[in-house]
Structures are given as C-alpha cells and as structure tokens.
N, C-alpha and C. Protein backbone atom coordinates (compact mmCIF):
# COMPACT_ATOMS: atom_id res chain seq x y z
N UNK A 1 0.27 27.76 303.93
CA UNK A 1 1.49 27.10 304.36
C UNK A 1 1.83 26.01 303.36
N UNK A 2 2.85 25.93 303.09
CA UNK A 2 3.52 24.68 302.30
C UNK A 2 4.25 24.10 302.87
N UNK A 3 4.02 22.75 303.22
CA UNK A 3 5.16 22.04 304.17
C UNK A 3 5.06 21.83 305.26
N UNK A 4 4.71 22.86 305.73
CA UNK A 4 5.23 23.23 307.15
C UNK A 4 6.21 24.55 307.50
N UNK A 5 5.89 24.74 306.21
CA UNK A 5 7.26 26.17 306.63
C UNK A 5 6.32 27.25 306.34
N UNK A 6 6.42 28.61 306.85
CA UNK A 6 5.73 29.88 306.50
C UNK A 6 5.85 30.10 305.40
N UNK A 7 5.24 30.54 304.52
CA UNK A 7 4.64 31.37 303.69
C UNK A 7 5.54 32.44 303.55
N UNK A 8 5.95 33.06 302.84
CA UNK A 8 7.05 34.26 302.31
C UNK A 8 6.11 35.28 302.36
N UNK A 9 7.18 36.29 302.89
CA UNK A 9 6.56 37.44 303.49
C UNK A 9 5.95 38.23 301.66
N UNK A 10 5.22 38.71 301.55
CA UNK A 10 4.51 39.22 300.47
C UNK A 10 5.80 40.61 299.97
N UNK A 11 5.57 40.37 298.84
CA UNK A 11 6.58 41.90 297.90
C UNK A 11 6.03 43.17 297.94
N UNK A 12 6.78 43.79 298.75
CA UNK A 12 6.73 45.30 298.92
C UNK A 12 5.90 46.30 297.78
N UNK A 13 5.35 47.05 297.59
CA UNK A 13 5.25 47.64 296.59
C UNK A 13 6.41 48.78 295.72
N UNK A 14 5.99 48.89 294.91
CA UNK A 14 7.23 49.30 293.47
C UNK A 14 7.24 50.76 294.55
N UNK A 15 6.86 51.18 295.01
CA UNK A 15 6.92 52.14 295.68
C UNK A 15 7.17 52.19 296.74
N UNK A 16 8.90 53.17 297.13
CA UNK A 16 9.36 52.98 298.70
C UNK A 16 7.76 53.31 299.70
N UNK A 17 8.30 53.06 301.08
CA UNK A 17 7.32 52.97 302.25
C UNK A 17 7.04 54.47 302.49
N UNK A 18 5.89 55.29 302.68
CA UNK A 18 6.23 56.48 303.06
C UNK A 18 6.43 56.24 304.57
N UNK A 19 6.50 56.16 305.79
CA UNK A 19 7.00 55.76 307.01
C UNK A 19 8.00 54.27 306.81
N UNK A 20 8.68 54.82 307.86
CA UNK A 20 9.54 52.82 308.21
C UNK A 20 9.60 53.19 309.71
N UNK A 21 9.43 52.43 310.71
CA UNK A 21 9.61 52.24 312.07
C UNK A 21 10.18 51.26 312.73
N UNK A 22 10.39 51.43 313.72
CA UNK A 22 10.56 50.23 314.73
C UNK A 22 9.87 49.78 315.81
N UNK A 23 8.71 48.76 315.93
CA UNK A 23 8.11 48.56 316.77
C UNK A 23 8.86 48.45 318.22
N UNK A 24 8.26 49.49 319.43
CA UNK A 24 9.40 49.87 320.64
C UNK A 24 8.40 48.76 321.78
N UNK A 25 8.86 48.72 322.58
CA UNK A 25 8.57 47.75 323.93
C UNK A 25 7.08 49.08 324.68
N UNK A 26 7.27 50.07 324.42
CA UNK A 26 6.35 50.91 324.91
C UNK A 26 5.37 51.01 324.68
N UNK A 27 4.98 50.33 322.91
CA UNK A 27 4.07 50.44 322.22
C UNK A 27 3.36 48.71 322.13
N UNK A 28 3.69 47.96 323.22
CA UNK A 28 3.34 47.00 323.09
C UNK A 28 2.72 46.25 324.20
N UNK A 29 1.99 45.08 324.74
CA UNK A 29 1.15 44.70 325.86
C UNK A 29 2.44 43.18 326.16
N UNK A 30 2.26 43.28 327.53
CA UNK A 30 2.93 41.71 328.33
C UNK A 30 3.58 41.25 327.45
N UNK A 31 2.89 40.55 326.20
CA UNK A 31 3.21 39.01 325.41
C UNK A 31 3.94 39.73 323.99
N UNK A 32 4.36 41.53 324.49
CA UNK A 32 5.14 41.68 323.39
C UNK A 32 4.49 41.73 321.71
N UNK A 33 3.13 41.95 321.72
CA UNK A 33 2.31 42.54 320.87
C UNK A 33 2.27 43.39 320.66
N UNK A 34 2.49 44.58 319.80
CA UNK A 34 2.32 45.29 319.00
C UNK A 34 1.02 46.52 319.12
N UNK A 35 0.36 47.18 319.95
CA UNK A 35 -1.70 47.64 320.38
C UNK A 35 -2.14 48.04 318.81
N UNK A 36 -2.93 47.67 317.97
CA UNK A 36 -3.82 47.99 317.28
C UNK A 36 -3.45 49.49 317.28
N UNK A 37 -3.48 49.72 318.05
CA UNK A 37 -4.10 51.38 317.60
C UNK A 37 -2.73 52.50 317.74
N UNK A 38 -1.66 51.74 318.02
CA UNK A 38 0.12 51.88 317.24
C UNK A 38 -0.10 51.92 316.23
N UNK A 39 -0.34 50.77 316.10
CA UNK A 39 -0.09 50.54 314.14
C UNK A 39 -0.83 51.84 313.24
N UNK A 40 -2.51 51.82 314.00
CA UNK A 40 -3.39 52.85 313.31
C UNK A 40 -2.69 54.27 313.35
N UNK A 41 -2.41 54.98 314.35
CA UNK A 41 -2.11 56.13 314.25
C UNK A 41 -0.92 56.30 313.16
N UNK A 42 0.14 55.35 313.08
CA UNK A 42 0.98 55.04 312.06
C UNK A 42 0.67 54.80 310.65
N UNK A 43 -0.42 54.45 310.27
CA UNK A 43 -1.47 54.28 309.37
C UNK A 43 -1.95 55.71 309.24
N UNK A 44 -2.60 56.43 309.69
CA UNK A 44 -2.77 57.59 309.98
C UNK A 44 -1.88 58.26 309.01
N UNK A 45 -0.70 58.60 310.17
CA UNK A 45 0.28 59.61 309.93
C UNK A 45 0.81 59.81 308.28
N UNK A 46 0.98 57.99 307.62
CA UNK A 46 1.24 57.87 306.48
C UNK A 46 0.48 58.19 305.39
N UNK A 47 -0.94 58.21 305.83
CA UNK A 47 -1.78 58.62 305.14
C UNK A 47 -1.99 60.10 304.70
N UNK A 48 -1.72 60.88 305.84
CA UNK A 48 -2.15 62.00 305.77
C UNK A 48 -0.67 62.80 305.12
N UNK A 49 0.38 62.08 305.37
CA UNK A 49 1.71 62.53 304.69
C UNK A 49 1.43 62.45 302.84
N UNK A 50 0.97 61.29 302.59
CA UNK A 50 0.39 61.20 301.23
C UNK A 50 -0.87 62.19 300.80
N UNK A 51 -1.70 62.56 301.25
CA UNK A 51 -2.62 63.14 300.87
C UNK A 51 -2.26 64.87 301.02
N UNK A 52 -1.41 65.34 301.79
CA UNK A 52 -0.73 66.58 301.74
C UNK A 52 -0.23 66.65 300.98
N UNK A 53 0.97 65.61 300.14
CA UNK A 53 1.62 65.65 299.23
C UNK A 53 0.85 65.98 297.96
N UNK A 54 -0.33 65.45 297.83
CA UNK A 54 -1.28 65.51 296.48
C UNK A 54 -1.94 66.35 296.56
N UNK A 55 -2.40 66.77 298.08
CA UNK A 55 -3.17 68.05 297.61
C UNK A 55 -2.27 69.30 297.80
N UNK A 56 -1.06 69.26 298.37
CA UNK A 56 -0.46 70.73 298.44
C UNK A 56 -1.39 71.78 299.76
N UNK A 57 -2.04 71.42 300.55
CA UNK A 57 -2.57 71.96 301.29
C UNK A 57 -2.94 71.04 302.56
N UNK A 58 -3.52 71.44 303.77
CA UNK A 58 -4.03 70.72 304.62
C UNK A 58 -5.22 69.36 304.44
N UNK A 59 -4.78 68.37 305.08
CA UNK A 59 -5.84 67.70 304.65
C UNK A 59 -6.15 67.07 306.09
N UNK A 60 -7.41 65.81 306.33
CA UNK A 60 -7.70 65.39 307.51
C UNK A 60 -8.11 63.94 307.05
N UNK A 61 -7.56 63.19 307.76
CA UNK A 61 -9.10 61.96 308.10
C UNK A 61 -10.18 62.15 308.37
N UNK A 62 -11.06 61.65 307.68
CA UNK A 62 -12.91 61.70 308.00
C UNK A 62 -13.15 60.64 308.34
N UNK A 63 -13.08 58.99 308.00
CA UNK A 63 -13.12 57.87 308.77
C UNK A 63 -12.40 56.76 308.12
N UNK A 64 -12.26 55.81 309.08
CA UNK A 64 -11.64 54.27 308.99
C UNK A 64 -12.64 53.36 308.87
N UNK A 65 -13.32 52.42 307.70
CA UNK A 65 -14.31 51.66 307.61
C UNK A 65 -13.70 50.73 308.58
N UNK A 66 -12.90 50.14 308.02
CA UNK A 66 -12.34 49.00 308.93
C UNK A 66 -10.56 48.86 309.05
N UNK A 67 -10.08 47.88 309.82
CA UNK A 67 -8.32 47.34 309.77
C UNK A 67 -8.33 46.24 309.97
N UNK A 68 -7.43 45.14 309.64
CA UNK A 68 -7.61 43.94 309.86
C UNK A 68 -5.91 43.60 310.44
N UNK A 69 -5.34 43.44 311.07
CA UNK A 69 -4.07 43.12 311.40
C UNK A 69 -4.38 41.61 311.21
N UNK A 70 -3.59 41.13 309.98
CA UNK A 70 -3.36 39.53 309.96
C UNK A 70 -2.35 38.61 310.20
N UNK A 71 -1.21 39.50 311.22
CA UNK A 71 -0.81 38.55 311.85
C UNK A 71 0.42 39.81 313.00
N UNK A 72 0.52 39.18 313.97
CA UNK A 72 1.11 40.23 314.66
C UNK A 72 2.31 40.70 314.55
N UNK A 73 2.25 42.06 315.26
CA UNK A 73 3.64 42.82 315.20
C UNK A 73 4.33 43.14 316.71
N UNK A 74 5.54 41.86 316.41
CA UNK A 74 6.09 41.89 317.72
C UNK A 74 7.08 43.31 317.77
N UNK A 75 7.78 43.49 319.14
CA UNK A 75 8.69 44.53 319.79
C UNK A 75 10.12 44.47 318.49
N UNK A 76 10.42 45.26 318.11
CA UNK A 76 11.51 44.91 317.42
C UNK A 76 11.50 44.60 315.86
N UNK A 77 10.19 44.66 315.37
CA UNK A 77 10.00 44.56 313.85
C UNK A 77 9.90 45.71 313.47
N UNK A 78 10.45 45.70 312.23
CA UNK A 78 10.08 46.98 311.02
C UNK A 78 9.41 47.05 310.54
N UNK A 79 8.41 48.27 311.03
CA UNK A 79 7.02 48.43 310.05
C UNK A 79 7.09 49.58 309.08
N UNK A 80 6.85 49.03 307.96
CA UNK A 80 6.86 50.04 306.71
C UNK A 80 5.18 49.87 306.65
N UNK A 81 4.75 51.37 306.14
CA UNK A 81 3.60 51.76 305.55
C UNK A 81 4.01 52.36 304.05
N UNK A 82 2.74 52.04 303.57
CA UNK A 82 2.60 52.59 301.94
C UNK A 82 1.78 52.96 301.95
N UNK A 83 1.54 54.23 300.89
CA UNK A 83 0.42 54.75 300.68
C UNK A 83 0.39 55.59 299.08
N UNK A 84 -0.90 55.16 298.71
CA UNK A 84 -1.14 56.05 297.36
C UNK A 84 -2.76 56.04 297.44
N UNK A 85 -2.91 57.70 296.35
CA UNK A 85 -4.14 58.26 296.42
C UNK A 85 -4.57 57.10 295.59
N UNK A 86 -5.73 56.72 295.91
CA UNK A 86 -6.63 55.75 294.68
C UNK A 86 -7.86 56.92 293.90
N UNK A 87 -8.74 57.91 294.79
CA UNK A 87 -9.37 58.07 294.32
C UNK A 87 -9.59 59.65 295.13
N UNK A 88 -10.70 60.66 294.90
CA UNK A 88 -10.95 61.90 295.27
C UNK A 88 -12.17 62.17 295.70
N UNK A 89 -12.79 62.67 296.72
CA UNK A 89 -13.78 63.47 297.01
C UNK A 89 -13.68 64.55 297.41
N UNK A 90 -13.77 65.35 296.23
CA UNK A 90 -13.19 66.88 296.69
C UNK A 90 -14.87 67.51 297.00
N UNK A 91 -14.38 68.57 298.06
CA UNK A 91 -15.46 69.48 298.51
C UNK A 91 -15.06 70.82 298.22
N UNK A 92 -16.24 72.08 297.84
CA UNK A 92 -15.75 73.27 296.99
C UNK A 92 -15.13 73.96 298.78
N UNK A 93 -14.24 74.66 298.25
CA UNK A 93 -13.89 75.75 299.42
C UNK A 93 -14.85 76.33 300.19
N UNK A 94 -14.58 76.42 301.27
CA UNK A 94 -15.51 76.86 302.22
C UNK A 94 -16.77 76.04 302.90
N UNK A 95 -16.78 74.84 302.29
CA UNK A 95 -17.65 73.88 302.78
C UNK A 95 -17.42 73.38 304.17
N UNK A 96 -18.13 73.01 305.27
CA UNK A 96 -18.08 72.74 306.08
C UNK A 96 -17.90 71.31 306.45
N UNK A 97 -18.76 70.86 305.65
CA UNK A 97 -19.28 69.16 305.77
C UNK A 97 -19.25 69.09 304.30
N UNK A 98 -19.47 67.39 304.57
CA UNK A 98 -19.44 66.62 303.34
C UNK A 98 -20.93 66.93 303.25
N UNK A 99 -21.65 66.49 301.83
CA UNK A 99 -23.01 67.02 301.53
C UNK A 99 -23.55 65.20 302.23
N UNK A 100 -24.65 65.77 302.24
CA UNK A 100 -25.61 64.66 302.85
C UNK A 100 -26.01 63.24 302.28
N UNK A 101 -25.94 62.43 303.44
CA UNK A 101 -26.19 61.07 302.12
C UNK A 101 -27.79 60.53 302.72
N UNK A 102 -28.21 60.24 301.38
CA UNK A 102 -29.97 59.54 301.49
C UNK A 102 -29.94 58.80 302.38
C-alpha cells in the first residue's frame, strides 16, 4: 500500500485471457465471496483449453500442488484466466500411468 490507497491492480499478460467470466451470486457464500473451488474449476477449464490446443488431442489434469487466492472475488467481478504451456511430461502411447517415482 502507498498512502493509504490500494495498490494497482497488476498488468495483464501480453496474452489475451483464455476464459473471461462473471462472477454470479450462485457461485458465491452470504458475504458475497466468490467459493474457492469456482474459481478452481475455472482454472481447470482454462487449463485444459490450453493444453488441447498444444497437444491437438485429449488431455487431463493429474494434480493441483497448491492455489492461493490473494484477495477475494466478489459477485459481479470479471475473472479472466491465462494460461500457457511452460513445460512437458509426455508419456509414450498406450501408457497407463505416469512411471513410478523413488
């Protein structure tokens, strides 16, 4: 904070949002919060829209280490997600599972 006044909302990336939404009253508790796990499946969805795109085929979530929501999302805000591949763990065709870790 400087002043007393908020902090400016952070710059978008050079890259449009793959989702934009509108946080709805349905998706939210009493005090007009936003549930965690809105946002995630939305997180989700964007993700897996990006990773179809790169691989040209079906793809899945395997897991979420962590999420941190740092500050809330009231009824009525626009939530944009972004997403880009950073990195690959490809498995050969026909594999079932990921190979085993020590």
């Amino acid at each position: 904070m400087n002043g007393g006044s908020p902090d400016p909302a952070p710059s978008p990336p050079a890259r449009g949002p793959v989702i934009r939404t509108i946080a709805m009253p349905g998706d939210a508790n009493p005090s007009e919060d936003i549930f965690g796990g809105w946002l995630m499946a939305d997180m989700d969805l964007a993700a897996g829209n990006v990773a179809t795109r790169h691989a040209r085929s079906r793809v899945a979530t395997v897991a979420v280490e962590a999420m941190s929501v740092l500050s809330p999302v009231l009824v009525g805000y626009e939530v944009s997600f972004y997403g880009e591949v950073l990195s690959l763990d490809a498995h050969p065709r026909g594999s079932s599972a990921p190979p085993a870790r020590g």
